[in-house]
Protein backbone atom coordinates (compact mmCIF):
# COMPACT_ATOMS: atom_id res chain seq x y z
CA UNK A 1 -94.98 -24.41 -65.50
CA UNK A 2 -98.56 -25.10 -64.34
CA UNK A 3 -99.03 -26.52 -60.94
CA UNK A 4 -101.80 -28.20 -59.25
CA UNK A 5 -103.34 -27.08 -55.95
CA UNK A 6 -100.71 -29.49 -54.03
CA UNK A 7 -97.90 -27.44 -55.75
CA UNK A 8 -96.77 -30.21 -58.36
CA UNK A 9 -95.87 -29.29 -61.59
CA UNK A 10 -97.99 -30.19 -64.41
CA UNK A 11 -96.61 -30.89 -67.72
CA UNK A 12 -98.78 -29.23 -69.92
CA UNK A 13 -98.34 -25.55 -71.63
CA UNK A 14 -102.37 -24.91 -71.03
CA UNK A 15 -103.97 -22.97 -68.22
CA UNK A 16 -107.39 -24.24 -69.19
CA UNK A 17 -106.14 -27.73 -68.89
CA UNK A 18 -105.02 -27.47 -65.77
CA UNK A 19 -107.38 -25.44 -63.95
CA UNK A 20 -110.05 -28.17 -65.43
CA UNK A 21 -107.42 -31.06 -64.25
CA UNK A 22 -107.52 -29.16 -60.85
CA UNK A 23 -111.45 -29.08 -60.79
CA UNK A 24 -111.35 -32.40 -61.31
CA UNK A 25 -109.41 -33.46 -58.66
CA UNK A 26 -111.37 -32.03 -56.30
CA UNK A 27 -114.26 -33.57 -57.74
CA UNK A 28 -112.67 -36.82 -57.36
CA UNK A 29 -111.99 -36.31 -54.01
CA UNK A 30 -115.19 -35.10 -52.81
CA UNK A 31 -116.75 -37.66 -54.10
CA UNK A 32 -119.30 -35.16 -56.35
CA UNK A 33 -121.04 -35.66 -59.78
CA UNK A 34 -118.66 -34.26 -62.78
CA UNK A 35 -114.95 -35.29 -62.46
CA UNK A 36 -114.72 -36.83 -65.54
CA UNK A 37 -116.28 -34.11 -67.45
CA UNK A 38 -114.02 -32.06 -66.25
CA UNK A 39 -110.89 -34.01 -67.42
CA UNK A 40 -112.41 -34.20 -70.55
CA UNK A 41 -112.21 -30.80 -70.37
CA UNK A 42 -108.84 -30.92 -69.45
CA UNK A 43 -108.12 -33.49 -72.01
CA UNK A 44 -109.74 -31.26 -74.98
CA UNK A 45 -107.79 -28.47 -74.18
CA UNK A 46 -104.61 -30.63 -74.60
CA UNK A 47 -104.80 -33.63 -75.81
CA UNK A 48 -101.07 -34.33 -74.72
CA UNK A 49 -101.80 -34.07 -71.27
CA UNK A 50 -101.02 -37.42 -69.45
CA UNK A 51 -102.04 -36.93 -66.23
CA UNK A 52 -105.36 -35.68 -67.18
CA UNK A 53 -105.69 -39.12 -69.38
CA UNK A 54 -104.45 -40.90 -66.40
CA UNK A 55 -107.16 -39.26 -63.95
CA UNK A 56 -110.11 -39.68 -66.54
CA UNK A 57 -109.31 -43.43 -66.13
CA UNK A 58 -109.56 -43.07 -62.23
CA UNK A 59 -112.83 -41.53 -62.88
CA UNK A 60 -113.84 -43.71 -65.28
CA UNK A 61 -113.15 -47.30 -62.80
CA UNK A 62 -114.77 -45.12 -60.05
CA UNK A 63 -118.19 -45.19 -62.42
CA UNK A 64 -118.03 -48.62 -63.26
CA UNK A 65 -116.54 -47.92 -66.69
CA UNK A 66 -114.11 -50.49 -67.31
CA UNK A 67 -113.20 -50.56 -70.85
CA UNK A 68 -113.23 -46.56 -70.71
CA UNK A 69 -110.70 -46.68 -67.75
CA UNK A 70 -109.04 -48.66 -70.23
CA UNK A 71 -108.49 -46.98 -73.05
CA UNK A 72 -107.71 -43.61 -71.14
CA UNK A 73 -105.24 -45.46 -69.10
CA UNK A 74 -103.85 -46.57 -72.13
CA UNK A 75 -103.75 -42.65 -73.67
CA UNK A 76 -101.52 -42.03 -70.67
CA UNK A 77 -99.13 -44.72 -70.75
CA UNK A 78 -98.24 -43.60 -74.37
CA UNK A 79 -97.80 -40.48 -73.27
CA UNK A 80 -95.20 -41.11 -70.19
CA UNK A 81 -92.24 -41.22 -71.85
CA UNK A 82 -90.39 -38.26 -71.40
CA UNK A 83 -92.47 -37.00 -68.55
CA UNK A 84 -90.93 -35.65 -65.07
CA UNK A 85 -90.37 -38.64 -62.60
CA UNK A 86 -93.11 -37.37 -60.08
CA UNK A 87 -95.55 -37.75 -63.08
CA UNK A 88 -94.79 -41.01 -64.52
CA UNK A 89 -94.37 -42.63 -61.49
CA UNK A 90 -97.86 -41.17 -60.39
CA UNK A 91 -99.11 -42.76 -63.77
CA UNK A 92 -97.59 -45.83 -63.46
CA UNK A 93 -98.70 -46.50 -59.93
CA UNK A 94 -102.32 -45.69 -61.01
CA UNK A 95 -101.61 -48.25 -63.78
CA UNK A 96 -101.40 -51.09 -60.78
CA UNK A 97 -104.17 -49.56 -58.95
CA UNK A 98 -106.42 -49.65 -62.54
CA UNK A 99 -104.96 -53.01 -63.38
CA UNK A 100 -105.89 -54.91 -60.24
CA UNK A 101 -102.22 -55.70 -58.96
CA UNK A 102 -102.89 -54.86 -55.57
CA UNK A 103 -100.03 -55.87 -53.74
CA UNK A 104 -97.50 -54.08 -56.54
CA UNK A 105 -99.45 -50.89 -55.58
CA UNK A 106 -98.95 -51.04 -52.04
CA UNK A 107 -95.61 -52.15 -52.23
CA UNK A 108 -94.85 -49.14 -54.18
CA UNK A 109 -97.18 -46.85 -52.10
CA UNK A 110 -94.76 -45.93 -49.32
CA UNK A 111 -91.81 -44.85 -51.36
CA UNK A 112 -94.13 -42.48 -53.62
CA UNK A 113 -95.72 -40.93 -50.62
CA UNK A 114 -92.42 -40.97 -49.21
CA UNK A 115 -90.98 -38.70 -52.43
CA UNK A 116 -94.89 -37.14 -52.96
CA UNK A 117 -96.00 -36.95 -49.67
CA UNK A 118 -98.84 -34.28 -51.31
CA UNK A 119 -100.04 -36.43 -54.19
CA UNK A 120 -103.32 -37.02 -53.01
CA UNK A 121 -104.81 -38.67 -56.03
CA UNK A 122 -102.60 -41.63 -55.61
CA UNK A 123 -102.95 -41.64 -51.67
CA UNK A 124 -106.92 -41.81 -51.91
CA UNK A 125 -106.46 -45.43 -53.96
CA UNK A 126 -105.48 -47.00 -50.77
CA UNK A 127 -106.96 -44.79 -47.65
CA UNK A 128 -110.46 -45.45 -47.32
CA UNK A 129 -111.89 -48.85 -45.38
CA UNK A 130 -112.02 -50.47 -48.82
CA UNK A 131 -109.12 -49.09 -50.41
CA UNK A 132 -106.03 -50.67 -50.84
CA UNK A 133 -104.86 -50.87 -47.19
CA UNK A 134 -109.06 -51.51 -46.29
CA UNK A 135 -108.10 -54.85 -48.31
CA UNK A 136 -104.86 -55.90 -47.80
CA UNK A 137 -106.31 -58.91 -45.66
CA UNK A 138 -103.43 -57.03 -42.29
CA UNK A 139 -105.47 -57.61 -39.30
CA UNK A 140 -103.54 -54.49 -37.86
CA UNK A 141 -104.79 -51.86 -40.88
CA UNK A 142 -106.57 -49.38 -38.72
CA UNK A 143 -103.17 -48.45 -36.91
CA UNK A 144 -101.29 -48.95 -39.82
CA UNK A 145 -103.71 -46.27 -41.48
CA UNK A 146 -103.27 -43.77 -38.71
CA UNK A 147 -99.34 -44.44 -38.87
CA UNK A 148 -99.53 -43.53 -42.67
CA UNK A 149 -102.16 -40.27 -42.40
CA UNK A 150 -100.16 -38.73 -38.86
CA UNK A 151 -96.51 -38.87 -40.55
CA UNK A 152 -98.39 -37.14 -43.63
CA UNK A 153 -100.36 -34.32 -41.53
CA UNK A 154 -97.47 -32.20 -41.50
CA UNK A 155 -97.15 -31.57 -45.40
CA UNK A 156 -100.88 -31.12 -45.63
CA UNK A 157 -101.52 -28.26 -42.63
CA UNK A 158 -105.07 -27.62 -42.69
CA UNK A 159 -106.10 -28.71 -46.35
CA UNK A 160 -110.07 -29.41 -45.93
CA UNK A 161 -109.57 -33.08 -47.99
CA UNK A 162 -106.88 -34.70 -45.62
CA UNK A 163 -108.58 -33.62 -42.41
CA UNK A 164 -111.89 -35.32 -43.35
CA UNK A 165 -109.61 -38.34 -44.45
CA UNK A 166 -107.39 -38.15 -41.44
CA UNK A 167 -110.08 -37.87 -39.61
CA UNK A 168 -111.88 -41.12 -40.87
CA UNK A 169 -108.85 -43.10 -40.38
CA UNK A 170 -108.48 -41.87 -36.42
CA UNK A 171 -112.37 -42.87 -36.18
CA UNK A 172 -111.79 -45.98 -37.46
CA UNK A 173 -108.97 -46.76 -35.35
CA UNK A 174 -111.34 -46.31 -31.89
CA UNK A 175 -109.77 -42.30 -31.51
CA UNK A 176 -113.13 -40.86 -32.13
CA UNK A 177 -112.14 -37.66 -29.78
CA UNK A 178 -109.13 -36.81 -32.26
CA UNK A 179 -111.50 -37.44 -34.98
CA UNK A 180 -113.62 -35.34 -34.98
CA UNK A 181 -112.49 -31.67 -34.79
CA UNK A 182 -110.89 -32.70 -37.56
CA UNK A 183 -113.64 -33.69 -39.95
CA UNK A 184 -116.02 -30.73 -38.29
CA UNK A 185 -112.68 -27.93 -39.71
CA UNK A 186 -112.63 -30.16 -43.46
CA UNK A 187 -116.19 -29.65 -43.40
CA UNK A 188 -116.46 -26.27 -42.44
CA UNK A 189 -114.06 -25.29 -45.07
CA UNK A 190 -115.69 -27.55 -47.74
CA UNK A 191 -119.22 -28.27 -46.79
CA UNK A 192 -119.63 -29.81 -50.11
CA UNK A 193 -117.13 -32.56 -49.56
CA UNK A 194 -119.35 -35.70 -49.83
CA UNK A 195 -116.29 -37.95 -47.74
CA UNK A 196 -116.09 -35.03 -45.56
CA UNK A 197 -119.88 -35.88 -44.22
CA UNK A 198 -119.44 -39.44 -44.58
CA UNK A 199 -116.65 -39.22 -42.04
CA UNK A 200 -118.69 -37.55 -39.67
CA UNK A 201 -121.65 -40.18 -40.24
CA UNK A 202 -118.72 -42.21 -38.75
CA UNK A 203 -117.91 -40.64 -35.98
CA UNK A 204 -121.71 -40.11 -35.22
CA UNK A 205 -122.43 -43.98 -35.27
CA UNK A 206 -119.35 -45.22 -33.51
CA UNK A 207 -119.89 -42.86 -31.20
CA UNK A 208 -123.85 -44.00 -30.51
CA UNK A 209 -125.04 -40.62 -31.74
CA UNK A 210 -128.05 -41.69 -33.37
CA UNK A 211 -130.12 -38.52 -33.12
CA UNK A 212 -127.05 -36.28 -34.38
CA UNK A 213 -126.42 -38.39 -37.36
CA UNK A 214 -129.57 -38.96 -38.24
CA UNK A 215 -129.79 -34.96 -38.24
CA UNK A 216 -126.52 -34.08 -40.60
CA UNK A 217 -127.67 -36.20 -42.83
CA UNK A 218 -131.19 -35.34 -42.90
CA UNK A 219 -129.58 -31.50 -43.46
CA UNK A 220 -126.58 -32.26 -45.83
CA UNK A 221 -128.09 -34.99 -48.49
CA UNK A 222 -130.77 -32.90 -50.12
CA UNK A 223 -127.97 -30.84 -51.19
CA UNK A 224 -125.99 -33.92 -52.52
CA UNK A 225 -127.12 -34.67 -56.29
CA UNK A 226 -128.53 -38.15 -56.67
CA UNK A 227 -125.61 -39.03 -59.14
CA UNK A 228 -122.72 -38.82 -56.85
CA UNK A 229 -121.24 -41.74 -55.85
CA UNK A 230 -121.75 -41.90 -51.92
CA UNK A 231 -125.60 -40.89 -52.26
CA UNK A 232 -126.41 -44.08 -51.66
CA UNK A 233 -123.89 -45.00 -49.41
CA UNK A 234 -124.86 -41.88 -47.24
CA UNK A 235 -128.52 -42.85 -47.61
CA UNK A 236 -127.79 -46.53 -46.43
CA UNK A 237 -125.94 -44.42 -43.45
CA UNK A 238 -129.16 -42.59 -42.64
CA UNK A 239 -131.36 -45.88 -42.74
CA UNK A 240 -129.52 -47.12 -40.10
CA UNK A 241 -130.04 -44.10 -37.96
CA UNK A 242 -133.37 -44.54 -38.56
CA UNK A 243 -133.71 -48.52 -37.90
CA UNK A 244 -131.33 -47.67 -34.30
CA UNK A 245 -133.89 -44.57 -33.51
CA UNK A 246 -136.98 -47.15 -34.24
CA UNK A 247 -138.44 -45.58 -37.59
CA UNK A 248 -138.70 -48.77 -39.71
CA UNK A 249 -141.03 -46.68 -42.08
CA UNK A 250 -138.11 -43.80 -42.72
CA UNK A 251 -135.94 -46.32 -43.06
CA UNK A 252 -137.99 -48.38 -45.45
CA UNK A 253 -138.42 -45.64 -47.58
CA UNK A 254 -134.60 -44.73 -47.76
CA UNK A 255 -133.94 -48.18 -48.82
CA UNK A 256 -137.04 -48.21 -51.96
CA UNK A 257 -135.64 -44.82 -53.30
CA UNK A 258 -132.03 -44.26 -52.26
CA UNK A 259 -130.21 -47.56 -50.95
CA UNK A 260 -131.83 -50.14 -52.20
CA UNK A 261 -131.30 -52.53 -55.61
CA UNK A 262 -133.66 -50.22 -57.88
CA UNK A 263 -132.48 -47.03 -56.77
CA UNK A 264 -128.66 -46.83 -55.60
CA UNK A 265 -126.78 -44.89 -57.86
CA UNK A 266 -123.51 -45.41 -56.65
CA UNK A 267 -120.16 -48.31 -57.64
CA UNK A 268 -121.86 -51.92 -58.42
CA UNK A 269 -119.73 -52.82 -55.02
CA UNK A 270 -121.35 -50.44 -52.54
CA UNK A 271 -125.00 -50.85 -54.12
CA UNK A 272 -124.35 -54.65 -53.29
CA UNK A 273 -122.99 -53.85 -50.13
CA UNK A 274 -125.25 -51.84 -49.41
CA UNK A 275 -128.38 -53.19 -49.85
CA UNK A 276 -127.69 -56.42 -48.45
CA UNK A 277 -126.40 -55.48 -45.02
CA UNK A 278 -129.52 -53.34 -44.92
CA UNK A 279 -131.84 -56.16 -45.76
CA UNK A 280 -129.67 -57.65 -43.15
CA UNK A 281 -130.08 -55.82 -40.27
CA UNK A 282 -133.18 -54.74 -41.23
CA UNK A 283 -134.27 -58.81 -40.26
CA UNK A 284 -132.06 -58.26 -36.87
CA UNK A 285 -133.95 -55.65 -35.65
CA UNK A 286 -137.15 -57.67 -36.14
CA UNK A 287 -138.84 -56.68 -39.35
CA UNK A 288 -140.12 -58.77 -41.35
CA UNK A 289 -138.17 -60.55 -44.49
CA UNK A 290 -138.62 -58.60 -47.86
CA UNK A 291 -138.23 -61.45 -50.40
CA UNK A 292 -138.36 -59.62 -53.54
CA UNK A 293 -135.54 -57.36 -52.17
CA UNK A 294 -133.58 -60.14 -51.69
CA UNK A 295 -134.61 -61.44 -54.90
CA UNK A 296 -133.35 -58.22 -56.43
CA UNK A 297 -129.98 -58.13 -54.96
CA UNK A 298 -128.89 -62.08 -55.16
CA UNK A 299 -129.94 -61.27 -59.09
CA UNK A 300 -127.47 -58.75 -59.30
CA UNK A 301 -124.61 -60.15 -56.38
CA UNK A 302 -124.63 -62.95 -59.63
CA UNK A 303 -124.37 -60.87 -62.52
CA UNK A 304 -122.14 -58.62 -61.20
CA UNK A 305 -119.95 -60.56 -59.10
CA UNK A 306 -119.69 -64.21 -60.76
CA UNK A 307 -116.15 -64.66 -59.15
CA UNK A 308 -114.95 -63.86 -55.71
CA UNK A 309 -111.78 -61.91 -55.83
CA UNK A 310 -112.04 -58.66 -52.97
CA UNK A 311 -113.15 -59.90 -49.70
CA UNK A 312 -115.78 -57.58 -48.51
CA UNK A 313 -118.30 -57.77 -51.51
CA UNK A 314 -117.33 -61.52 -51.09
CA UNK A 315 -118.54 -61.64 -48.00
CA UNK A 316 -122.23 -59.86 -49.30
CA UNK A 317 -122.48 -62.38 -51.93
CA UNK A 318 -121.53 -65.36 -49.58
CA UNK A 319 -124.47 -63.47 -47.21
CA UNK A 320 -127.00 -63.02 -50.68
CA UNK A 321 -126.60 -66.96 -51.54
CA UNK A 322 -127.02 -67.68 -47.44
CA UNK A 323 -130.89 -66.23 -47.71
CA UNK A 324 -131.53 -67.29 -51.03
CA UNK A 325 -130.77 -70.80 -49.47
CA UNK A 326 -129.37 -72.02 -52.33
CA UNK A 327 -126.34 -74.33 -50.59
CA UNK A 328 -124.80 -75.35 -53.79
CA UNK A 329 -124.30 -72.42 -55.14
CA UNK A 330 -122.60 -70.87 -51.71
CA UNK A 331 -120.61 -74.33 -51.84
CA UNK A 332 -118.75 -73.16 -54.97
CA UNK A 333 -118.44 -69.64 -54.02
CA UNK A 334 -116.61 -70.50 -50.73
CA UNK A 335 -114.81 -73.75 -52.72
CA UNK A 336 -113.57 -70.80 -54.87
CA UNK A 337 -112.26 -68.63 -52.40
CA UNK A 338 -110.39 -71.55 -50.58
CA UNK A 339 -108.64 -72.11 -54.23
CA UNK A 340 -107.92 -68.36 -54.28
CA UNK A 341 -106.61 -68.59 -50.81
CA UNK A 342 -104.21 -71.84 -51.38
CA UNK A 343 -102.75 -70.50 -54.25
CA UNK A 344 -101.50 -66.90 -52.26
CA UNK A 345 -104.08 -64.66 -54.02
CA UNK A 346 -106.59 -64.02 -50.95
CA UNK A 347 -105.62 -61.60 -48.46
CA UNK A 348 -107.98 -62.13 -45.68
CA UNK A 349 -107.35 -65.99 -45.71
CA UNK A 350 -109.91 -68.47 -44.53
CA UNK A 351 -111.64 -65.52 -42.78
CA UNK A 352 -114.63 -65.60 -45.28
CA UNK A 353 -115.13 -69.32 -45.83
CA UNK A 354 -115.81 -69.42 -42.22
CA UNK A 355 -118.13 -66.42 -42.24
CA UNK A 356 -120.21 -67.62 -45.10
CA UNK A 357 -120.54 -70.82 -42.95
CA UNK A 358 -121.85 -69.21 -40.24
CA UNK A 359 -123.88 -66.95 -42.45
CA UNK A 360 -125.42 -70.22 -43.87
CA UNK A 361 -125.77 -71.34 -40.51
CA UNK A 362 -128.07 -68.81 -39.24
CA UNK A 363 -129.99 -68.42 -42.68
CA UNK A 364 -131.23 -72.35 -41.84
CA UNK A 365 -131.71 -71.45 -37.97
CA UNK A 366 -128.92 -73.78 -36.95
CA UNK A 367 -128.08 -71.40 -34.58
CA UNK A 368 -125.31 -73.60 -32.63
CA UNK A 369 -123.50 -74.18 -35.96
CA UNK A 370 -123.19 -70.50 -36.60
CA UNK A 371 -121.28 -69.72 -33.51
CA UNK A 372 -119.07 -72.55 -34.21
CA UNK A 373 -118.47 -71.49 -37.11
CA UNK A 374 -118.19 -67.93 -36.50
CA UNK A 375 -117.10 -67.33 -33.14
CA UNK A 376 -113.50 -68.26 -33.60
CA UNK A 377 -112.74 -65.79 -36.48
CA UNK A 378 -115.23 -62.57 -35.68
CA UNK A 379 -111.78 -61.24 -34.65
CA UNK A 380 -109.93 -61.26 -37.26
CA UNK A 381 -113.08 -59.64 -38.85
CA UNK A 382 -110.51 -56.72 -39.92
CA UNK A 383 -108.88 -58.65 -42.47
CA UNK A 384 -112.54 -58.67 -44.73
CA UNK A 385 -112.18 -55.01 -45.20
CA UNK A 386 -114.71 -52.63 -44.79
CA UNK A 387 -115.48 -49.69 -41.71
CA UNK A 388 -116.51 -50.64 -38.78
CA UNK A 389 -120.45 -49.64 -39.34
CA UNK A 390 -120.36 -52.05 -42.23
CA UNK A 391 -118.69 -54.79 -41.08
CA UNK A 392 -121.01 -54.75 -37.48
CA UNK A 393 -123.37 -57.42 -39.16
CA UNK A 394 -120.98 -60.18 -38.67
CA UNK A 395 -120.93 -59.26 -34.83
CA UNK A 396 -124.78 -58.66 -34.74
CA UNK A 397 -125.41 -61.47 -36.60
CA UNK A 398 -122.99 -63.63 -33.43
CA UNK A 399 -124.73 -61.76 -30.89
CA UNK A 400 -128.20 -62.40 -32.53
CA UNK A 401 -127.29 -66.40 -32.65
């Protein structure tokens, strides 16, 4: 039988079709250009394969393409009857993950990791600080992380993807020390791996290491093509160095061609993300507004995100309407996410509607109102979701009132 690199059987009779499934695995996990080219690859060699279906719809909601996560999620659930139990119960815990029912997927997260401690395609869904865990609205999800990732270090030895994601969680969770020999060996062995360097960017800025961030990632992103799906993220990473270092103009230019609304390649979640916090903090280090760049994102925070539903790009929207100074339309948003939160289907709770309030707040220079409003929830700031360099600009913005 063909295996994949974490020794699990595959159920297909083709070596091409694995070795392309393997390659793009690793693609997935590193975050570079080409995974779902190479399941198609997989795919075309046998069309039978369900896993490889299965995975091209992982890719496929990783690119933004919903209706083709879809229909290859659908390919795979035809094809699951029959299959060994490690393989349809991978494929139909990726069908929760695809199909938005969170909580089913975490709930049945601990028994497959339990059975599959090695399945790392279904442990990425829920490990990074917006995956499932990121977003389960538990106030406690840093140490639950590192609880998860230490009682699975054992079956993973030295593999170069679980030490850079071990080593995020443990940065995350204030253990910067443990964290980083970790992600400096997953790097070493895969220098390549996109999260790899995106963990150390971590560790760099919760560490105050402004100059030594600011210098990997000067180094590693020219190497990084323009399509992957952190370049931006990483880019918004390095414009921060360089608005803490005081080089507004580096910075400036990251966010025109790399971070910013015309030129972030990456998930519609993180460009939105992204460009707002910069736009953000750019203001609370004392640069001048750009209007058109806020223009440009509270365009797209509407077109792309007309409901709220996960917390975190919530919260950028909630900030997008704030400076557009549009109250009513932040009225609805938050009404919304109250109605959400009633009704059991908001995990962070009436974190956000007091954020956005305080977000609102400052926007109108009502500066008293926003630490009323914000003060009394900026620790439970956890529950949003999101790492701790992103969600900072609630605390700067508390600090800055």
């Amino acid at each position: 039988m063909q295996q994949d690199r974490y020794g699990h059987g595959l159920s297909t009779g083709s070596a091409a079709a694995a070795a392309a499934y393997d390659a793009g695995n690793d693609l997935l996990l590193t975050h570079w250009p080409g995974a779902a080219e190479a399941y198609d690859r997989a795919i075309a060699a046998d069309p039978g394969f369900a896993l490889a279906h299965a995975a091209r719809a992982h890719a496929a909601l990783r690119d933004g393409d919903a209706a083709g996560a879809k229909r290859s999620l659908a390919a795979a659930e035809a094809l699951a009857p029959g299959l060994p139990e490690r393989e349809a119960r991978h494929i139909g815990y990726l069908s929760l993950f695809l199909n938005g029912q969170a909580e089913a997927a975490l709930a049945a997260l601990p028994g497959h990791m339990a059975d599959y401690p090695r399945d790392a395609t279904v442990l990425v869904t829920a490990i990074t600080p917006n995956g499932l865990i990121g977003s389960s609205g538990r106030a406690d999800r840093h140490d639950y992380l590192v609880r998860l990732m230490d009682g699975l270090a054992p079956h993973y030895g030295d593999d170069w993807w679980f030490g850079a994601m071990h080593g995020m969680a443990l940065s995350e969770a204030g253990q910067g020390a443990a964290a980083r020999p970790r992600i400096e060996r997953s790097l070493a062995a895969r220098p390549d791996n996109a999260w790899g360097a995106h963990a150390l960017a971590h560790v760099c800025y919760e560490g105050g290491e402004t100059d030594a961030g600011r210098r990997f990632l000067r180094g590693w992103l020219p190497g990084y093509p323009d399509a992957g799906s952190l370049h931006g993220h990483l880019s918004w990473h390095l414009a921060l160095g360089e608005i803490e270092a005081g080089d507004a103009d580096a910075a400036w230019r990251l966010f025109i061609e790399a971070c910013g609304p015309a030129s972030h390649t990456g998930p519609a979640r993180l460009k939105l993300t992204d460009a707002v916090s910069f736009l953000w903090r750019w203001e609370m280090a004392g640069n001048p507004r750009d209007a058109a760049g806020w223009e440009a994102i509270h365009r797209f925070a509407r077109a792309m995100f007309p409901k709220p539903g996960m917390a975190f790009a919530d919260l950028h929207v909630a900030l997008a309407e704030a400076v557009a100074g549009d109250g009513a339309a932040l009225a609805s948003w938050v009404a919304q996410v109250e109605a959400l939160e009633r009704a059991g289907r908001y995990p962070s709770g009436t974190v956000l509607p007091s954020l956005a309030a305080g977000f609102a707040a400052f926007a109108r220079q009502d500066y008293a109102r926003a630490i009323e409003a914000m003060a009394p929830v900026v620790a439970e700031r956890d529950r949003i979701g999101g790492s701790r360099a992103q969600m900072d600009l609630v605390e700067f913005t508390l600090l800055r009132a």
